[in-house]
N, C-alpha and C. Protein backbone atom coordinates (compact mmCIF):
# COMPACT_ATOMS: atom_id res chain seq x y z
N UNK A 1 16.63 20.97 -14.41
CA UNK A 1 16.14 19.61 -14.58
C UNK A 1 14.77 19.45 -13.91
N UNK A 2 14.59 20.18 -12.82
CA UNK A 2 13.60 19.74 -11.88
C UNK A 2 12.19 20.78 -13.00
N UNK A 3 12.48 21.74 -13.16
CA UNK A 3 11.91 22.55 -14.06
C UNK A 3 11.02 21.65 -15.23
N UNK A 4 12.37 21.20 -15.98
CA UNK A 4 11.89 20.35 -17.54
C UNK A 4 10.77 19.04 -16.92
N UNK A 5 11.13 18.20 -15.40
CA UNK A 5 10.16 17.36 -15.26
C UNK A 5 9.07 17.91 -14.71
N UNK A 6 9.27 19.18 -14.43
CA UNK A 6 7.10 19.80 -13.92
C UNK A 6 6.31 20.15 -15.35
N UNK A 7 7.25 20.45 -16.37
CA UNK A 7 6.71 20.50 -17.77
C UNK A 7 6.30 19.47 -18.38
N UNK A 8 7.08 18.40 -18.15
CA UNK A 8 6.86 16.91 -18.51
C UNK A 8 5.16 16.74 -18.18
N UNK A 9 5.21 16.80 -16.98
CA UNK A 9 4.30 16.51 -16.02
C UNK A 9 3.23 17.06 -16.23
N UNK A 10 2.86 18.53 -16.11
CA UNK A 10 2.02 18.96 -16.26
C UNK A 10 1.67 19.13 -17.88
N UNK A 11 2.16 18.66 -19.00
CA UNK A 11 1.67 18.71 -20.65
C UNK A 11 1.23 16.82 -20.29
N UNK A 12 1.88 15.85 -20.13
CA UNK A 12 1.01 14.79 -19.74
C UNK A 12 -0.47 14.99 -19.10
N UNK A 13 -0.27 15.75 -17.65
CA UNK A 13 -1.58 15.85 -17.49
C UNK A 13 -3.04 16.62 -18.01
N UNK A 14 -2.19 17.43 -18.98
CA UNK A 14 -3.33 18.28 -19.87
C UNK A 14 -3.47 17.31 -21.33
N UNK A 15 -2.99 16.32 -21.50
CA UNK A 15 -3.13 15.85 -22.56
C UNK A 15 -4.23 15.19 -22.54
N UNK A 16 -4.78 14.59 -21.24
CA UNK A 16 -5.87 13.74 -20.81
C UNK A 16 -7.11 14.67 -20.85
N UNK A 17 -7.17 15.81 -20.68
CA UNK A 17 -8.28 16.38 -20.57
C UNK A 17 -9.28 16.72 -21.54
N UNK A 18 -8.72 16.59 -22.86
CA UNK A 18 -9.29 16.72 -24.20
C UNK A 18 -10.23 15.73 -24.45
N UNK A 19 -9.86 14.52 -24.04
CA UNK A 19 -10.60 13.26 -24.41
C UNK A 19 -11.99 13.37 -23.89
N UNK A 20 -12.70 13.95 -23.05
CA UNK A 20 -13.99 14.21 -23.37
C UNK A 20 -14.63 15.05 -24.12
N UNK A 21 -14.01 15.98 -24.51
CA UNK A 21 -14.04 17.36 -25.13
C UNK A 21 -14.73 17.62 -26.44
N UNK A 22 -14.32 16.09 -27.33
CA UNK A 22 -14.69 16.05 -28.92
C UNK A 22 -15.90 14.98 -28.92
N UNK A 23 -16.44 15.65 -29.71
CA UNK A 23 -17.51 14.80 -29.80
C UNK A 23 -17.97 13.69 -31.03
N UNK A 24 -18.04 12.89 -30.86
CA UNK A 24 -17.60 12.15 -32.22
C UNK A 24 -18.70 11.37 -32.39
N UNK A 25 -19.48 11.45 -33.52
CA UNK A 25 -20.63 10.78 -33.63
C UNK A 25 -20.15 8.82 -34.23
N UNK A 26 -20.13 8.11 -33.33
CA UNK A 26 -19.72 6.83 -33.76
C UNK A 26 -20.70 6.03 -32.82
N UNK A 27 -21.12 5.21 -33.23
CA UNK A 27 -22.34 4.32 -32.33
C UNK A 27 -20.99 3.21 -32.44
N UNK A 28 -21.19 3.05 -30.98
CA UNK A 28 -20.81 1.85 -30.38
C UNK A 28 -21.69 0.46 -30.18
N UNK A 29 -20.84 -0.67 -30.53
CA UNK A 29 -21.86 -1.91 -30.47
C UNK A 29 -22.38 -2.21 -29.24
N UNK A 30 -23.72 -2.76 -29.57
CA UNK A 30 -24.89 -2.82 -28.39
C UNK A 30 -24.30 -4.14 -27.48
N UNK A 31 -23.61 -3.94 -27.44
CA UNK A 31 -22.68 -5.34 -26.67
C UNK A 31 -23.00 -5.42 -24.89
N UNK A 32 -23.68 -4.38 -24.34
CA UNK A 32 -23.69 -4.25 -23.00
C UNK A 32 -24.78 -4.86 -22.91
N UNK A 33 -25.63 -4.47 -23.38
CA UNK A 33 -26.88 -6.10 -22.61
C UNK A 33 -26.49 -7.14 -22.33
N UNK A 34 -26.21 -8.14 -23.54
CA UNK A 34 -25.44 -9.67 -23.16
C UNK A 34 -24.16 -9.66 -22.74
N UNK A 35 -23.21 -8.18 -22.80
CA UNK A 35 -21.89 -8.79 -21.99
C UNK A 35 -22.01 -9.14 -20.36
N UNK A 36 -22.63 -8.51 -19.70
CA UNK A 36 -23.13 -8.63 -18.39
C UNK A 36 -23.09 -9.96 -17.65
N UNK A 37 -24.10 -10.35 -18.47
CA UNK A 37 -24.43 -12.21 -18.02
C UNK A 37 -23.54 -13.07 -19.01
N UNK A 38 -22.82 -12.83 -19.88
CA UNK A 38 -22.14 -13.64 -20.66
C UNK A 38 -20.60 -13.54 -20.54
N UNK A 39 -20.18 -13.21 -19.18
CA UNK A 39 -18.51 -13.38 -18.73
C UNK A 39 -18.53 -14.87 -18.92
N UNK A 40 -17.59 -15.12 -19.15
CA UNK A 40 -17.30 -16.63 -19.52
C UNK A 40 -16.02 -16.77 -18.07
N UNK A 41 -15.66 -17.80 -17.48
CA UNK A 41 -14.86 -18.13 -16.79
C UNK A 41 -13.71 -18.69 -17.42
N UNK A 42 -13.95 -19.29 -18.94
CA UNK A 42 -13.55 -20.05 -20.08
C UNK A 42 -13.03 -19.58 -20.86
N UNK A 43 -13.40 -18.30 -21.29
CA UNK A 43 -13.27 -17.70 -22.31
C UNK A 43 -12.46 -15.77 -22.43
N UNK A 44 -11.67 -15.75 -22.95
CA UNK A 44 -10.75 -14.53 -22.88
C UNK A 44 -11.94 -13.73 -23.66
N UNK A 45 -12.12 -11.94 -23.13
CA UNK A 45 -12.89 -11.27 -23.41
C UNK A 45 -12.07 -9.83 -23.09
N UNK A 46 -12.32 -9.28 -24.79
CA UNK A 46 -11.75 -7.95 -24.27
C UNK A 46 -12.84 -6.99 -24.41
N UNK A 47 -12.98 -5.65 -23.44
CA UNK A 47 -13.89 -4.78 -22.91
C UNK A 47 -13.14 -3.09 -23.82
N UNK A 48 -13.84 -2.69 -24.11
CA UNK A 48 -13.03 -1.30 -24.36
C UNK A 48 -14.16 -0.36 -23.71
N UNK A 49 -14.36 0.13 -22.72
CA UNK A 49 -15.39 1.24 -22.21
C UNK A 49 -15.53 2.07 -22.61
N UNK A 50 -15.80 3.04 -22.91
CA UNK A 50 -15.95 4.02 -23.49
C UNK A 50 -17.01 5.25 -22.97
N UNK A 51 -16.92 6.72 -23.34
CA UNK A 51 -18.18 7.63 -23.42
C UNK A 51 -18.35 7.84 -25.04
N UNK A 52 -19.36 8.65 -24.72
CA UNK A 52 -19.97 9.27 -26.61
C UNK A 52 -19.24 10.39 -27.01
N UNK A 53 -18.50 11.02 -26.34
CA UNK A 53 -17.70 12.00 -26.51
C UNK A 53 -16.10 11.62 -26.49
N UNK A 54 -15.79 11.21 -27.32
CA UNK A 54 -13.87 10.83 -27.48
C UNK A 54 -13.03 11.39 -28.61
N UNK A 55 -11.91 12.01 -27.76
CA UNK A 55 -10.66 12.74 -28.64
C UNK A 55 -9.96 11.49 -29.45
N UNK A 56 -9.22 12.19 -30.10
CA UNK A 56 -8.32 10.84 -31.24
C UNK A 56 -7.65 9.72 -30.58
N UNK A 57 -7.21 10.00 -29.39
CA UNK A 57 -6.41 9.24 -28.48
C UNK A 57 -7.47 7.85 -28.23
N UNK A 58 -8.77 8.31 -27.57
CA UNK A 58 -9.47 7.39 -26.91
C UNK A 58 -9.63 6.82 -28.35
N UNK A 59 -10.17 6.83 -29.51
CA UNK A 59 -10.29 6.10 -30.91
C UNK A 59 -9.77 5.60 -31.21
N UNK A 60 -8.14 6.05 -31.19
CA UNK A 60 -6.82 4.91 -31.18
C UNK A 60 -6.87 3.41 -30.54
N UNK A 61 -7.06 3.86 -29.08
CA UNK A 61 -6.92 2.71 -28.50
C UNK A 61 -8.04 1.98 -28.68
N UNK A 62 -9.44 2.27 -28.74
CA UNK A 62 -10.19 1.27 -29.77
C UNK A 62 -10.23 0.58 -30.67
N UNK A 63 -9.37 1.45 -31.77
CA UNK A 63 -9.42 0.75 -33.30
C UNK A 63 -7.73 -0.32 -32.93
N UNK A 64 -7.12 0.25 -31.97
CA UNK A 64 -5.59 -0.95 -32.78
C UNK A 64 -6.27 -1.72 -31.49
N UNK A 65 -6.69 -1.87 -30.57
CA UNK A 65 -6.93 -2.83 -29.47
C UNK A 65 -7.72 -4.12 -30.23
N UNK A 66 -8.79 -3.23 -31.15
CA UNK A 66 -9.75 -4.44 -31.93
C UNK A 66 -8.97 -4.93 -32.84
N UNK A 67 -8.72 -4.33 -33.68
CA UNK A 67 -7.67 -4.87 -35.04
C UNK A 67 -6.91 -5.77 -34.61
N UNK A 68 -6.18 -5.59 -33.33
CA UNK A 68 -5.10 -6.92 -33.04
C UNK A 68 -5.99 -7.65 -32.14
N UNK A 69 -6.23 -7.81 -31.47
CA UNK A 69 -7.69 -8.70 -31.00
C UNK A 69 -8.14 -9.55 -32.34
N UNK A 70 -8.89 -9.09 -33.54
CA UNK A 70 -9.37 -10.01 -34.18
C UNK A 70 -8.03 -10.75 -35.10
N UNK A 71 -7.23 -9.69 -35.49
CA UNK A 71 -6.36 -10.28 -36.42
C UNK A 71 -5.46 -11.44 -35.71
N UNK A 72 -5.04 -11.74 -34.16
CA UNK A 72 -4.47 -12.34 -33.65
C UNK A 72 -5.14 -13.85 -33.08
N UNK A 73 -6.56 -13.16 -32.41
CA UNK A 73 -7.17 -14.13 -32.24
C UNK A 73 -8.22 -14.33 -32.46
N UNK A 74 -8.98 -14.19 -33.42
CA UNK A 74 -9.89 -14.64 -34.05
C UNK A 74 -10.75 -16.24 -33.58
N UNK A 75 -12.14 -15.54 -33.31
CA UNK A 75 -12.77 -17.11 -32.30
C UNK A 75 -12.00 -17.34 -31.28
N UNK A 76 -10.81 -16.73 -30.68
CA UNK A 76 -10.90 -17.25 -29.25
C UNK A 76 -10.94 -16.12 -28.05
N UNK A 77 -10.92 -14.86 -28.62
CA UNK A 77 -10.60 -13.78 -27.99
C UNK A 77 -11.81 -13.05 -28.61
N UNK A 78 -13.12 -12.45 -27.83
CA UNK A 78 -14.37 -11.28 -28.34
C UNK A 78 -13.49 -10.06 -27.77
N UNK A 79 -14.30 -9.23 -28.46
CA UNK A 79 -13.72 -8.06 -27.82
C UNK A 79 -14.92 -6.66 -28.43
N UNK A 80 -15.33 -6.30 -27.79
CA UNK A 80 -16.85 -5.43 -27.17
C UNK A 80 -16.40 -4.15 -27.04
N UNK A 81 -16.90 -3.17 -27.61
CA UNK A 81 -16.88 -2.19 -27.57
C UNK A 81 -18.28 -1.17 -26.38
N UNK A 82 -18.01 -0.92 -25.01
CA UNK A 82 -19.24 -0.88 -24.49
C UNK A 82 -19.30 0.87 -24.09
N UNK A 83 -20.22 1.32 -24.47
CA UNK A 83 -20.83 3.20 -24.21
C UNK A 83 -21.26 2.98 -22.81
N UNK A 84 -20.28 3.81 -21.99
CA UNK A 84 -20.91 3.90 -20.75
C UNK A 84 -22.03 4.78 -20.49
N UNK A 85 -22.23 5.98 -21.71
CA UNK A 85 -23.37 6.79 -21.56
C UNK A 85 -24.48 6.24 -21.88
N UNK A 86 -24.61 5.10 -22.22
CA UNK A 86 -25.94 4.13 -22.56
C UNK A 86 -26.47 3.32 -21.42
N UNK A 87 -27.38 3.81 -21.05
CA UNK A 87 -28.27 3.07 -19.56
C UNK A 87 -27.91 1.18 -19.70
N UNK A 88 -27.57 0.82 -20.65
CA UNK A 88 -27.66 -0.69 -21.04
C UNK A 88 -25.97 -0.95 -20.24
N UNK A 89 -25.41 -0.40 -20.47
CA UNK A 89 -23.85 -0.47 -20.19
C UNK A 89 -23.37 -0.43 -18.62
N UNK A 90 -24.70 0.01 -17.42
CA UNK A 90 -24.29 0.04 -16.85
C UNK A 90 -24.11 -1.63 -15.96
N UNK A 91 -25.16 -2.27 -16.30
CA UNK A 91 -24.37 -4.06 -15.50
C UNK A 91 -23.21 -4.35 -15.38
N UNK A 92 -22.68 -4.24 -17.11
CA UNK A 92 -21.38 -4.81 -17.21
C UNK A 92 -20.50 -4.06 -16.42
N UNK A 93 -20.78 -2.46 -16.39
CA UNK A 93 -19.68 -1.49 -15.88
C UNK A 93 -19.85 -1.85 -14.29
N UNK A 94 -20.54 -2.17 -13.97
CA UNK A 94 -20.58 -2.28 -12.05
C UNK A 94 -19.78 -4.07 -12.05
N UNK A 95 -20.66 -4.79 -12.90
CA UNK A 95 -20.05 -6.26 -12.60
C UNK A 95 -18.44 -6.35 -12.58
N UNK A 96 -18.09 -5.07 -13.87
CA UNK A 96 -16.40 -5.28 -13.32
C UNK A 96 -15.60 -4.09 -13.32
N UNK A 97 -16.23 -3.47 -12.25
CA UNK A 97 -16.36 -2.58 -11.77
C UNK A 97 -15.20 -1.49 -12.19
N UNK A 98 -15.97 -1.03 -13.58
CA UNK A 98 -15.53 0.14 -14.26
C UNK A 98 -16.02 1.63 -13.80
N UNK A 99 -15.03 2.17 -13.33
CA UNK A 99 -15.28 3.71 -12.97
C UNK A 99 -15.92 4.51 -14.31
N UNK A 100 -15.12 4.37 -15.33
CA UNK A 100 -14.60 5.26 -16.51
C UNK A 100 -14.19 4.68 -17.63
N UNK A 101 -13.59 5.35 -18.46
CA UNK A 101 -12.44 5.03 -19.45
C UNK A 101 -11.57 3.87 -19.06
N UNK A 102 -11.95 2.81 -19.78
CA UNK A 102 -11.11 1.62 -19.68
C UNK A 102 -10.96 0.26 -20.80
N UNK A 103 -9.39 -0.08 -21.07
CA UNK A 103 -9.63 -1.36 -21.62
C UNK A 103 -8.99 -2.58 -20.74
N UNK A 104 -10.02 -3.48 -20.98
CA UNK A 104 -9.72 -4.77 -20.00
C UNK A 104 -9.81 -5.50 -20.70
N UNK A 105 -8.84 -6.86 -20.15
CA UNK A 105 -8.93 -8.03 -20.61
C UNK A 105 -9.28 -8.89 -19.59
N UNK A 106 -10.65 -10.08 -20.00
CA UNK A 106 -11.00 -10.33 -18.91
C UNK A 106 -10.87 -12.01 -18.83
N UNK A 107 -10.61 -12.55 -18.24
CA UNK A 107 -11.01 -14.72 -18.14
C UNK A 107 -11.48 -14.82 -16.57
N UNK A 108 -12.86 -15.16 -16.77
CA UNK A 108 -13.37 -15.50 -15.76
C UNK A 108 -13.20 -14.09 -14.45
N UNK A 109 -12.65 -14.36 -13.09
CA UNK A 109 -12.28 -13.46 -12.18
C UNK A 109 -10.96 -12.73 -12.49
N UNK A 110 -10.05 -12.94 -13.36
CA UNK A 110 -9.20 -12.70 -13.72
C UNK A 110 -9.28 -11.47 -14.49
N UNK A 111 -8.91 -10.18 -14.47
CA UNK A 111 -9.10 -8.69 -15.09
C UNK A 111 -7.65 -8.40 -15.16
N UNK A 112 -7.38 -7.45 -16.26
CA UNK A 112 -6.09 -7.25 -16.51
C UNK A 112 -6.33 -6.02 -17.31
N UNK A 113 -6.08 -4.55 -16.92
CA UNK A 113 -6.37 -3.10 -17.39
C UNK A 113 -5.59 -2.53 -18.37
N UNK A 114 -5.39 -2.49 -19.02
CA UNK A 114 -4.52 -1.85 -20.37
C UNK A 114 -4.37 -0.44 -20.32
N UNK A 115 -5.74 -0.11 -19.66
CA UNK A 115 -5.89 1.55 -20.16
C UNK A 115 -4.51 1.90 -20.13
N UNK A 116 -4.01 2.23 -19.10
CA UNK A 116 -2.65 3.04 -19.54
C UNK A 116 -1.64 2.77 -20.58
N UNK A 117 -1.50 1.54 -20.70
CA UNK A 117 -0.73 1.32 -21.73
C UNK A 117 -1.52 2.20 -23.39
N UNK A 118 -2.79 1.35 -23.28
CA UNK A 118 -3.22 2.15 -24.20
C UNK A 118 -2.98 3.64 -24.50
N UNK A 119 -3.23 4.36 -23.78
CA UNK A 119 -3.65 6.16 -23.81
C UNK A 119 -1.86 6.50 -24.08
N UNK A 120 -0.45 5.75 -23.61
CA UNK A 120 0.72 5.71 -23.85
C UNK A 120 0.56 5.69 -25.09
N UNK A 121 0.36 4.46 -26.03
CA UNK A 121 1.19 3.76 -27.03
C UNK A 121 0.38 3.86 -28.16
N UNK A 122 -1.37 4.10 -28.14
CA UNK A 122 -2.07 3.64 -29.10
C UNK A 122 -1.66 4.42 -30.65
N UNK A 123 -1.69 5.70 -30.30
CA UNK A 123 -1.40 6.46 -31.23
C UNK A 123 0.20 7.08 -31.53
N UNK A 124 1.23 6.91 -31.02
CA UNK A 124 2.65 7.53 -30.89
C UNK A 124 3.20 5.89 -31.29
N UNK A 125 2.81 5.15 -30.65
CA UNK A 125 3.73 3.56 -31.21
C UNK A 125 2.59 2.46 -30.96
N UNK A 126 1.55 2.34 -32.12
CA UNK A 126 0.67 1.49 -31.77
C UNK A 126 1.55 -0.44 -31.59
N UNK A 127 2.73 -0.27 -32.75
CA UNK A 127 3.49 -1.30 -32.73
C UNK A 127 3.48 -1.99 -31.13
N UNK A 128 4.25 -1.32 -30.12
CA UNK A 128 4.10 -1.47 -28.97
C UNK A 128 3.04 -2.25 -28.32
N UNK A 129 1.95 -1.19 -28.90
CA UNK A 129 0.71 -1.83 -28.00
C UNK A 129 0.29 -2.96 -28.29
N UNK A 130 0.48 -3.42 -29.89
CA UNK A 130 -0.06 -4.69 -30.04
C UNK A 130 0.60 -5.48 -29.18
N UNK A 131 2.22 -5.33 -28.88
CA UNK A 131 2.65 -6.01 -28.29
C UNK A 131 2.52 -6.35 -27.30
N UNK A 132 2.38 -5.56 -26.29
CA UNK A 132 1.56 -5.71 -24.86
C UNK A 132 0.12 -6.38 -24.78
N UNK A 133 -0.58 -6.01 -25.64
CA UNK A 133 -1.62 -6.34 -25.80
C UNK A 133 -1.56 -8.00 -26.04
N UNK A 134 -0.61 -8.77 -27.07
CA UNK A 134 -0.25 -10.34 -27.19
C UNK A 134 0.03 -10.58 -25.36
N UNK A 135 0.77 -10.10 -25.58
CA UNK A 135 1.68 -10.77 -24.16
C UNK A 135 0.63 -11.13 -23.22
N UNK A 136 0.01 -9.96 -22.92
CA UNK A 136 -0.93 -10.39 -21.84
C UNK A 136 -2.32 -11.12 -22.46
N UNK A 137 -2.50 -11.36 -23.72
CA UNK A 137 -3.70 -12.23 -24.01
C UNK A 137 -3.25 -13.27 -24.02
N UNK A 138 -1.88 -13.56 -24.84
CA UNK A 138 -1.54 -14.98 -24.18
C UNK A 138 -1.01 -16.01 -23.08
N UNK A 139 -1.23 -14.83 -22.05
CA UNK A 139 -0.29 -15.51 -20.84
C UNK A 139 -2.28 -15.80 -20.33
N UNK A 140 -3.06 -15.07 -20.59
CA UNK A 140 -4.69 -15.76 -20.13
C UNK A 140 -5.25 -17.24 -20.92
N UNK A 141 -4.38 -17.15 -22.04
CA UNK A 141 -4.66 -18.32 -22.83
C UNK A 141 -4.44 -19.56 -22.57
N UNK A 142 -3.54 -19.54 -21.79
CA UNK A 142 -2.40 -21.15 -21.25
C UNK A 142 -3.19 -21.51 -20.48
């Protein structure tokens, strides 16, 4: 048993390592200039961070994070796609203070990190993620 969970363990932790690996030519929206100065205190904002180099996993959680983002809330929820390898990206990434690879949901001082859920669920049970993904946009909404 103890065996099967160091296997567990260590194929989880090699699964992460790919995601810089591929290189995927996709331009990300120029959203990091004005996201910076345009946190709203008012207003629910979702962040997806990103590099220029992402495996299928990191794409996943981009494309179903946005898709249910707009399809759910549409006009009340943005949601920004920001390249941390782009000199423009770095304000927003210090203002809320992104190391890396990350999706956030943000209202005002209020931050709420998905990544993990994401890199879990996006691609194996995106179903899931939308779900997590509601829950916690609408508990910022009230």
């Amino acid at each position: 048993m103890k065996t099967i969970s160091i296997w567990i363990t260590l194929i989880l932790a090699l699964s992460v390592i790919p995601c810089g690996a591929q290189n995927v030519n996709k331009k990300s929206v120029p959203a990091a200039k004005t996201a910076a100065s345009a946190i709203s205190a008012e207003k629910v904002e979702a962040y997806y961070f990103h590099l220029t180099s992402r495996c299928p996993t990191c794409l996943a959680v981009e494309s179903v994070a946005k898709r249910t983002i707009e399809s759910l809330y549409a006009g009340k929820v943005s949601f920004k796609s920001i390249n941390l390898d782009d000199a423009s990206s770095k304000s927003i990434a210090e203002k809320l203070k992104v190391p890396g690879q990350a999706l956030l949901i943000v209202k005002g001082g209020k931050q709420l990190n998905l990544t993990n859920e994401g890199f879990m669920y996006a691609k194996k049970d995106p179903e899931k993620f939308k779900s997590i993904i509601k829950e916690k946009v609408d508990a910022l909404l009230l």
